[in-house]
C-alpha atoms as a PDB file:
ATOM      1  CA  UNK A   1     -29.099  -0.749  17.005  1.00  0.00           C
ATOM      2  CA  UNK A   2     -26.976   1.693  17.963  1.00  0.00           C
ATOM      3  CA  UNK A   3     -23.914  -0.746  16.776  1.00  0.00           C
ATOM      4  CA  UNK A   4     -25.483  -0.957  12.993  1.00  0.00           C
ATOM      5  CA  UNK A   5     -25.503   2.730  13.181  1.00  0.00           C
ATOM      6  CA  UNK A   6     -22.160   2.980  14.068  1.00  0.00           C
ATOM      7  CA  UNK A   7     -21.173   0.648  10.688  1.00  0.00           C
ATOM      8  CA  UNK A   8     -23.372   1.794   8.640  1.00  0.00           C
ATOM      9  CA  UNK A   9     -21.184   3.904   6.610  1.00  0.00           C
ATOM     10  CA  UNK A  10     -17.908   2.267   7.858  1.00  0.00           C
ATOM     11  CA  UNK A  11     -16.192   1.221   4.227  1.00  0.00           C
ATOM     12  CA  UNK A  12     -15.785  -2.868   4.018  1.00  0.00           C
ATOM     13  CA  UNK A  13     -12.038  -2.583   3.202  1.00  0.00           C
ATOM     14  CA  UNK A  14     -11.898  -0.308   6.855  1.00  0.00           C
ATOM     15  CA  UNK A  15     -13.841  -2.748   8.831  1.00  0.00           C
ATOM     16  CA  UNK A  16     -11.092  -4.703  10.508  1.00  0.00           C
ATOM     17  CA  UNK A  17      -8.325  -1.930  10.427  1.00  0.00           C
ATOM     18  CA  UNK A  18      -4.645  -2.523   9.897  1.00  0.00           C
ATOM     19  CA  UNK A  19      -1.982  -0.465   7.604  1.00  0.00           C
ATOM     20  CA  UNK A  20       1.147  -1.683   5.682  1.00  0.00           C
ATOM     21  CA  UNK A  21       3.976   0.343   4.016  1.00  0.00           C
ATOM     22  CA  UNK A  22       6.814  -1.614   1.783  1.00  0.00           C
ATOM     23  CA  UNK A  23       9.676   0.152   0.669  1.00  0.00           C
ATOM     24  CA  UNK A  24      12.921  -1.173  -1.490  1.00  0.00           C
ATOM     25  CA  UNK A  25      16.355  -0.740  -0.589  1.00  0.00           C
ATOM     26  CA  UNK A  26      19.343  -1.788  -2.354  1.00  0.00           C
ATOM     27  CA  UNK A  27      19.372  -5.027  -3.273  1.00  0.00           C
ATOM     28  CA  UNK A  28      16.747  -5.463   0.005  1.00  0.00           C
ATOM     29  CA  UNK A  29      13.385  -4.809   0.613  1.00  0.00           C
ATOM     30  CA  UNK A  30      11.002  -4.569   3.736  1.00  0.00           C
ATOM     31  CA  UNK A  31       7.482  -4.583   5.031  1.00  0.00           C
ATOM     32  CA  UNK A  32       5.872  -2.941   7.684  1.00  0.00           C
ATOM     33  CA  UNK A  33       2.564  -3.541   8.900  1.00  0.00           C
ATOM     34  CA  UNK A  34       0.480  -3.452  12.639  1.00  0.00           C
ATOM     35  CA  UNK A  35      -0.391  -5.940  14.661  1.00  0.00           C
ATOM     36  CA  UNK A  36      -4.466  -5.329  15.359  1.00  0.00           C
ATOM     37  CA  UNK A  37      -7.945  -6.899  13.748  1.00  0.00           C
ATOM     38  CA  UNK A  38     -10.584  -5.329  15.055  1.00  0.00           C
ATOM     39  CA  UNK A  39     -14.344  -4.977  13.921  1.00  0.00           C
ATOM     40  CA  UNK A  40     -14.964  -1.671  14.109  1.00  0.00           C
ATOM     41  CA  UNK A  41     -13.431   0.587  16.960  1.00  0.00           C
ATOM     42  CA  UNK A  42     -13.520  -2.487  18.900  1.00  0.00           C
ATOM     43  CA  UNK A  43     -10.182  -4.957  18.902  1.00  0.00           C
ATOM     44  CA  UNK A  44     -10.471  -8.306  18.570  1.00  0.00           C
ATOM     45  CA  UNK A  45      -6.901  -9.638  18.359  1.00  0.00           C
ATOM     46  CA  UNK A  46      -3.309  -7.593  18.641  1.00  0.00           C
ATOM     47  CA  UNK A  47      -1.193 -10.213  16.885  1.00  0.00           C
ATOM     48  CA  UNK A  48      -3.081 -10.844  13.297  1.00  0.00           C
ATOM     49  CA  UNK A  49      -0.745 -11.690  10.916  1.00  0.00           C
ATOM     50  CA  UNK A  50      -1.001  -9.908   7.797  1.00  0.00           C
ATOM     51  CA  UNK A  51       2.732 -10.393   5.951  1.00  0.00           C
ATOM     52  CA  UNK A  52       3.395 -13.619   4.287  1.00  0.00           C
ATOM     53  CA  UNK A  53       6.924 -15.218   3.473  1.00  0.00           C
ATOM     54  CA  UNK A  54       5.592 -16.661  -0.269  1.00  0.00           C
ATOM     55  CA  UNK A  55       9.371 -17.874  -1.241  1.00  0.00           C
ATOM     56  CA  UNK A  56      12.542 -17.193  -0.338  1.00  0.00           C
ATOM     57  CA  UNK A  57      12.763 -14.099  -2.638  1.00  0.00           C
ATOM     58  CA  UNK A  58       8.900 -12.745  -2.433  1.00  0.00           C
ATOM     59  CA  UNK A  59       6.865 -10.914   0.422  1.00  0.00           C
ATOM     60  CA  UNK A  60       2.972 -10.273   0.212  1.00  0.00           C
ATOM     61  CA  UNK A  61       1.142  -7.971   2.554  1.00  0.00           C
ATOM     62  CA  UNK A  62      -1.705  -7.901   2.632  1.00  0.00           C
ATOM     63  CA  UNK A  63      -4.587  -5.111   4.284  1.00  0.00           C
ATOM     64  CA  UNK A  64      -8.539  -5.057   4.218  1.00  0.00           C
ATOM     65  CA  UNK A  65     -11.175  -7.548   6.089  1.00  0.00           C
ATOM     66  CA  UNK A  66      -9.595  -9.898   7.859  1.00  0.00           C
ATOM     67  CA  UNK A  67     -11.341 -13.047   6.691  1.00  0.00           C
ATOM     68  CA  UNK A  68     -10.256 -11.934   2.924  1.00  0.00           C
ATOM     69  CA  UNK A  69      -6.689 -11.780   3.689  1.00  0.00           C
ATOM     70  CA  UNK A  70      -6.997 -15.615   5.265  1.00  0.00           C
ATOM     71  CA  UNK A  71      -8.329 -16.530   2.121  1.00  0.00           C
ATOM     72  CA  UNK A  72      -6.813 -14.995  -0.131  1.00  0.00           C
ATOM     73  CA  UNK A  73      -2.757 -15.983   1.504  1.00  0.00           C
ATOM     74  CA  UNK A  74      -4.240 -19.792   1.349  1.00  0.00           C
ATOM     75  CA  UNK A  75      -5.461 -19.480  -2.585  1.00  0.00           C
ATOM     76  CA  UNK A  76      -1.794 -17.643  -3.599  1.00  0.00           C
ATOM     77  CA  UNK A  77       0.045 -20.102  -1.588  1.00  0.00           C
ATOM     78  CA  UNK A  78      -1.143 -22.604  -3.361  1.00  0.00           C
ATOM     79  CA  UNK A  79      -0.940 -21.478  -7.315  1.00  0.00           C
ATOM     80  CA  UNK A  80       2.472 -20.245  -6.574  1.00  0.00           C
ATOM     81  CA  UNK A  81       2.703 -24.338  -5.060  1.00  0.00           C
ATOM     82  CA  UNK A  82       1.487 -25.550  -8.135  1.00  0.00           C
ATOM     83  CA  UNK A  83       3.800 -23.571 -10.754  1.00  0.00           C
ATOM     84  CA  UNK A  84       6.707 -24.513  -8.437  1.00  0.00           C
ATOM     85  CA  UNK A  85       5.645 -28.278  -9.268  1.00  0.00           C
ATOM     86  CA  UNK A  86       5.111 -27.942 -12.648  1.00  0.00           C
ATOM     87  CA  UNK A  87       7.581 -25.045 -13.427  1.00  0.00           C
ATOM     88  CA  UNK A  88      10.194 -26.916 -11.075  1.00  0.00           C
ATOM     89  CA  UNK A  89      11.511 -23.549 -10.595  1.00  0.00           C
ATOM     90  CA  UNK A  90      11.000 -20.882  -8.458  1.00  0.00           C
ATOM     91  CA  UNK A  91       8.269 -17.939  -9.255  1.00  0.00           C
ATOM     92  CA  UNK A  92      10.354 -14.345 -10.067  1.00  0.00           C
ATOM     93  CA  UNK A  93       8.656 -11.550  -7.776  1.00  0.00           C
ATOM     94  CA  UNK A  94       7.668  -9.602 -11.179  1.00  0.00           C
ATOM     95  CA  UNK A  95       5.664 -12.624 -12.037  1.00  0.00           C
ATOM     96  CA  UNK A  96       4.145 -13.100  -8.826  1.00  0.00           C
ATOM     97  CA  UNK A  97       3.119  -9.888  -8.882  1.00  0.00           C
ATOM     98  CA  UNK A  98       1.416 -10.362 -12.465  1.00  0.00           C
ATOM     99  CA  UNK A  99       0.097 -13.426 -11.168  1.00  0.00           C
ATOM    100  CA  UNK A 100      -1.853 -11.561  -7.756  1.00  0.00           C
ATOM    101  CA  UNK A 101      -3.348  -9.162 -10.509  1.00  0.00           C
ATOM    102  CA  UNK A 102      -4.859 -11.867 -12.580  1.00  0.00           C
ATOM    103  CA  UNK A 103      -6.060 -13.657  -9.844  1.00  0.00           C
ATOM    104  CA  UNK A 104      -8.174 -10.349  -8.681  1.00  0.00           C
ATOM    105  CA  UNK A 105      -9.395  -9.867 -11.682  1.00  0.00           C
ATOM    106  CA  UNK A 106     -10.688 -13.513 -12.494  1.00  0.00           C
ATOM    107  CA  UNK A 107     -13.277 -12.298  -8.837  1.00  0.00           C
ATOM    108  CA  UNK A 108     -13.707  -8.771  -9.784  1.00  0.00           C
ATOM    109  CA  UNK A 109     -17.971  -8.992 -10.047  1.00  0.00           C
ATOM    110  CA  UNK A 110     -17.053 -10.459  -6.138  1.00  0.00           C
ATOM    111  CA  UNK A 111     -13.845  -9.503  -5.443  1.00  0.00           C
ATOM    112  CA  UNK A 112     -11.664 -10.070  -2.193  1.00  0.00           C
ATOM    113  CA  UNK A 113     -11.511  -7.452  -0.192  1.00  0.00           C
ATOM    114  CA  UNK A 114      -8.656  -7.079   0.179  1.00  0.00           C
ATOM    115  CA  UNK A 115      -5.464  -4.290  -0.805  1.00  0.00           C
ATOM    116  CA  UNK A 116      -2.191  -7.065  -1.623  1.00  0.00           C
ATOM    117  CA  UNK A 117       1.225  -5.363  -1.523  1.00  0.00           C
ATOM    118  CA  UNK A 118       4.530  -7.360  -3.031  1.00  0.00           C
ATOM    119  CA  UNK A 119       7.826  -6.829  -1.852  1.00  0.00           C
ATOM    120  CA  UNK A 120      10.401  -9.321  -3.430  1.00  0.00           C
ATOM    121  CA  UNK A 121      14.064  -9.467  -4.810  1.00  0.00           C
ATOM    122  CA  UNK A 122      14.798 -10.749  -8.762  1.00  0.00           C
ATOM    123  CA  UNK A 123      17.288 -13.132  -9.021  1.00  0.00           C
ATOM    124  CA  UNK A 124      20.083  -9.614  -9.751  1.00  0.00           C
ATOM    125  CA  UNK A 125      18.773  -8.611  -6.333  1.00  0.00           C
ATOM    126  CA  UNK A 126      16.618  -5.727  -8.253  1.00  0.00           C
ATOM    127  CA  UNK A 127      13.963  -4.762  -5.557  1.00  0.00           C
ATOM    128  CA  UNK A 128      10.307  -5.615  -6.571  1.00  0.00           C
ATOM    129  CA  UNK A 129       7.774  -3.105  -4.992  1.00  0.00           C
ATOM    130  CA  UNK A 130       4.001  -3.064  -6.230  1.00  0.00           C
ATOM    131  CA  UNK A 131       0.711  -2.923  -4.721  1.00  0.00           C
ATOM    132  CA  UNK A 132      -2.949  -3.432  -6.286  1.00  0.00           C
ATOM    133  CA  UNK A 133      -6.738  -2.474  -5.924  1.00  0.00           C
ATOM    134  CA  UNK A 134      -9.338  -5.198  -5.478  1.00  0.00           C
ATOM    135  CA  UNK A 135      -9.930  -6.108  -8.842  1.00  0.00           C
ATOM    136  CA  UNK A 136      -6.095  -6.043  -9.910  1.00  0.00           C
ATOM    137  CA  UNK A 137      -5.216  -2.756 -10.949  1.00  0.00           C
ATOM    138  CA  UNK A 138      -1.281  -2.690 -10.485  1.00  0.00           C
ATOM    139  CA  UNK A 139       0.737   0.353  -9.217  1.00  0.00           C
ATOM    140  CA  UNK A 140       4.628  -0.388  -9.465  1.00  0.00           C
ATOM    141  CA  UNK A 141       5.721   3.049 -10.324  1.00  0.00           C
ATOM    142  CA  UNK A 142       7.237   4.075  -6.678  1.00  0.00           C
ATOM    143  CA  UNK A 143      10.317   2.651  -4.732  1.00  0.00           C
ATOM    144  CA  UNK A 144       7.140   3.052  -1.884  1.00  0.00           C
ATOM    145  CA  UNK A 145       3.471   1.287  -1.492  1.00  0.00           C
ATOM    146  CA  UNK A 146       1.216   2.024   1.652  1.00  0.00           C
ATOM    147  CA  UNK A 147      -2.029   0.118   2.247  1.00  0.00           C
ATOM    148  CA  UNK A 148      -4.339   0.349   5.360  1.00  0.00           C
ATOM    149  CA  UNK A 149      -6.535   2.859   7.001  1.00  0.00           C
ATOM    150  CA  UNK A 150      -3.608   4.658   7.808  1.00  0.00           C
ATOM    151  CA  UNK A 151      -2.377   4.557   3.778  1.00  0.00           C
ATOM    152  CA  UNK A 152      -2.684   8.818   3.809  1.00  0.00           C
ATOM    153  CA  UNK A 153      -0.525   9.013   6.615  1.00  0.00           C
ATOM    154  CA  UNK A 154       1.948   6.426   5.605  1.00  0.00           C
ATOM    155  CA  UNK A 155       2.489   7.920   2.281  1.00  0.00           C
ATOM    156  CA  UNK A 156       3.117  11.562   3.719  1.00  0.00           C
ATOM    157  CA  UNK A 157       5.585  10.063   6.205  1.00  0.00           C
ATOM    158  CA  UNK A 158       7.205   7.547   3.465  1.00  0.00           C
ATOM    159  CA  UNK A 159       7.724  10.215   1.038  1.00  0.00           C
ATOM    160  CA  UNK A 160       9.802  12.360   3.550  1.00  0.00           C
ATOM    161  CA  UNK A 161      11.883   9.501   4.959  1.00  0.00           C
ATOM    162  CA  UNK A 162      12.385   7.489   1.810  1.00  0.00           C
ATOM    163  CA  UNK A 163      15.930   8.079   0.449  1.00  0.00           C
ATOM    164  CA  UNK A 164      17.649   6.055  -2.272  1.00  0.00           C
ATOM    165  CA  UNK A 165      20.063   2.990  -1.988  1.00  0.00           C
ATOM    166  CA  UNK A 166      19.248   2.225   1.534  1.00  0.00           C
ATOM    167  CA  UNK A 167      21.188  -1.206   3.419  1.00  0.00           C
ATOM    168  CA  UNK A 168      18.678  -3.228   5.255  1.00  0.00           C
ATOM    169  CA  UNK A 169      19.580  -1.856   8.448  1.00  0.00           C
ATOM    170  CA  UNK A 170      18.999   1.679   7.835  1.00  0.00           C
ATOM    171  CA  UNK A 171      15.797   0.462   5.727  1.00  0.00           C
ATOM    172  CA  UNK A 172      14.527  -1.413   8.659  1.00  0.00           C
ATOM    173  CA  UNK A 173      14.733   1.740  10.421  1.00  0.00           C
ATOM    174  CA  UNK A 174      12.742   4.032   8.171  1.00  0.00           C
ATOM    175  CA  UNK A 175      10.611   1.713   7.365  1.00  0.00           C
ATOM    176  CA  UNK A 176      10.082   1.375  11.396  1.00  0.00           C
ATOM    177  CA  UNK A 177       9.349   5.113  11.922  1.00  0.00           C
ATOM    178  CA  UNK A 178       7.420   5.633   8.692  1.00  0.00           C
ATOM    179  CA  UNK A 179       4.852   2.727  10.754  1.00  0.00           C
ATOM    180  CA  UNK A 180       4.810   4.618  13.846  1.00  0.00           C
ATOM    181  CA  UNK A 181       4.256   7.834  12.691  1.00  0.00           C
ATOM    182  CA  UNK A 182       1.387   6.413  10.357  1.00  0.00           C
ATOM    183  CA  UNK A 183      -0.113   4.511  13.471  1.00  0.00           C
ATOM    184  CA  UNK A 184      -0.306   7.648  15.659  1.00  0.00           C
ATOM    185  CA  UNK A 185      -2.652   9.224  13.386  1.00  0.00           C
ATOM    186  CA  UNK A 186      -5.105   6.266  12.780  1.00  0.00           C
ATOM    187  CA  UNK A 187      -7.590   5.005  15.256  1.00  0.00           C
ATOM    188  CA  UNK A 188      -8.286   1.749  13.529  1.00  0.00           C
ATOM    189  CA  UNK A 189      -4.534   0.446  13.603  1.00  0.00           C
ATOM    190  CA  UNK A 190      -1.707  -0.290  16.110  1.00  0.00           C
ATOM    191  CA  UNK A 191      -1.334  -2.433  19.255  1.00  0.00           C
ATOM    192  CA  UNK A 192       2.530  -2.930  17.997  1.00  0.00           C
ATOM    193  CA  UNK A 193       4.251  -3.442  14.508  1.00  0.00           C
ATOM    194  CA  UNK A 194       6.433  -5.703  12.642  1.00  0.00           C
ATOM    195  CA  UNK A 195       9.166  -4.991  10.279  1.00  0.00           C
ATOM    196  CA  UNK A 196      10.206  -7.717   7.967  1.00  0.00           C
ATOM    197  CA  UNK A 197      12.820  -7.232   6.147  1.00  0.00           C
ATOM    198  CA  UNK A 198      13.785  -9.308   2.757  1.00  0.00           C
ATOM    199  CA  UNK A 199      17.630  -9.860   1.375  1.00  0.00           C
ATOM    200  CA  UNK A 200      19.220 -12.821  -0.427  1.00  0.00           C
ATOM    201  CA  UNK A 201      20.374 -14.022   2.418  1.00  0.00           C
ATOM    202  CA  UNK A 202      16.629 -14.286   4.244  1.00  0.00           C
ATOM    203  CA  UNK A 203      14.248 -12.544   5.909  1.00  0.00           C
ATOM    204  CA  UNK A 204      14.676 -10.642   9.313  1.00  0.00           C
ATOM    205  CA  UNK A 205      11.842  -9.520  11.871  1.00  0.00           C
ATOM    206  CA  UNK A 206      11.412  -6.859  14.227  1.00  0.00           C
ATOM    207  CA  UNK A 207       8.842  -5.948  16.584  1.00  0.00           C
ATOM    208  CA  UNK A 208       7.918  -2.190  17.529  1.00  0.00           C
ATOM    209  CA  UNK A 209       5.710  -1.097  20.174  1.00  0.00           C
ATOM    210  CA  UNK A 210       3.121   1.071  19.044  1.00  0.00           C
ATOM    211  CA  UNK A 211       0.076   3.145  20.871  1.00  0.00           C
ATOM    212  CA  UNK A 212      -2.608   0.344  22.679  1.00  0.00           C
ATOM    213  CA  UNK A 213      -5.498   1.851  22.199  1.00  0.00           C
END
């Protein structure tokens, strides 16, 4: 009883924890997101992965209740499958992006819950960076997108480390202490981070250690 209590009011997208922040660099991109899925205050796993490699060129995070973002990875994985096959080209990240918003809206009387972010390169290396609500509203206006229960603190922290033109290296690292500051301030995230970071050439990984509790 006293566990329903404690839920009662929790918000659904909140449930399981976890926060993201992209940001775009030149000619590079990155994610960061933490490692935890909990339910509730209570942690059920510390390495939940949340950041998908959807092509060579595209990134999707992806934040809310953890069962969602399963589901929801699995169902883009495979459209952006099937318009490889019939396409026989690859998907552009602006497109991809267009395509995550009409997918949420096609469920929006029973949406996923769950908060997608893109991160991906066009083919001139022009940095793709947008981010959506559950029923496909897209935001693509900042060279920053935070997600998570952590999203206020991320965007405070982004907004004061982002700076223009950055290499992947030097992104990597912003990115990396944008995370941790966002993470200290959030009870529902944490238990370490990852940093992936997206350039033509591939995508490279880093792990952070974060609070454990």
């Amino acid at each position: 009883k006293s566990s329903n209590l404690r839920y009662r009011n929790m918000d659904i997208f909140s449930y399981t924890g976890g926060a993201m922040v992209a940001m775009a660099g030149d000619k590079c991109v990155a994610i960061g997101t933490d490692r935890r899925m909990g339910t509730g205050l209570q942690t059920v796993s510390t390495n939940f992965q949340k950041v998908f490699q959807m092509q060579d060129n595209i990134l999707m995070g992806l934040t809310g209740l953890a069962t969602d973002i399963q589901t929801f990875s699995a169902l883009m994985e495979t459209k952006i499958s099937l318009y490889t096959l019939r396409e026989n080209r690859k998907m552009k990240a602006k497109t991809f992006a267009n395509l995550i918003s009409t997918t949420l809206y096609e469920r929006r009387f029973g949406p996923y819950f769950v908060g997608p972010i893109v991160a991906g390169l066009e083919n001139d290396g022009t940095p793709v960076i947008a981010t959506f609500d559950s029923i496909g509203c897209m935001s693509a206006s900042d060279p920053y997108q935070v997600g998570g229960t952590a999203a206020e603190s991320l965007m405070g922290a982004a907004e004061t480390f982002y700076k223009e033109n950055m290499k992947p290296d030097e992104l990597a690292e912003v990115v990396g202490q944008v995370l941790v500051s966002g993470l200290d301030r959030d009870i529902l995230s944490g238990w370490g981070a990852m940093v992936y970071v997206l350039t033509k050439d591939g995508v490279e990984i880093k792990y952070l250690k974060t609070k454990q509790t």
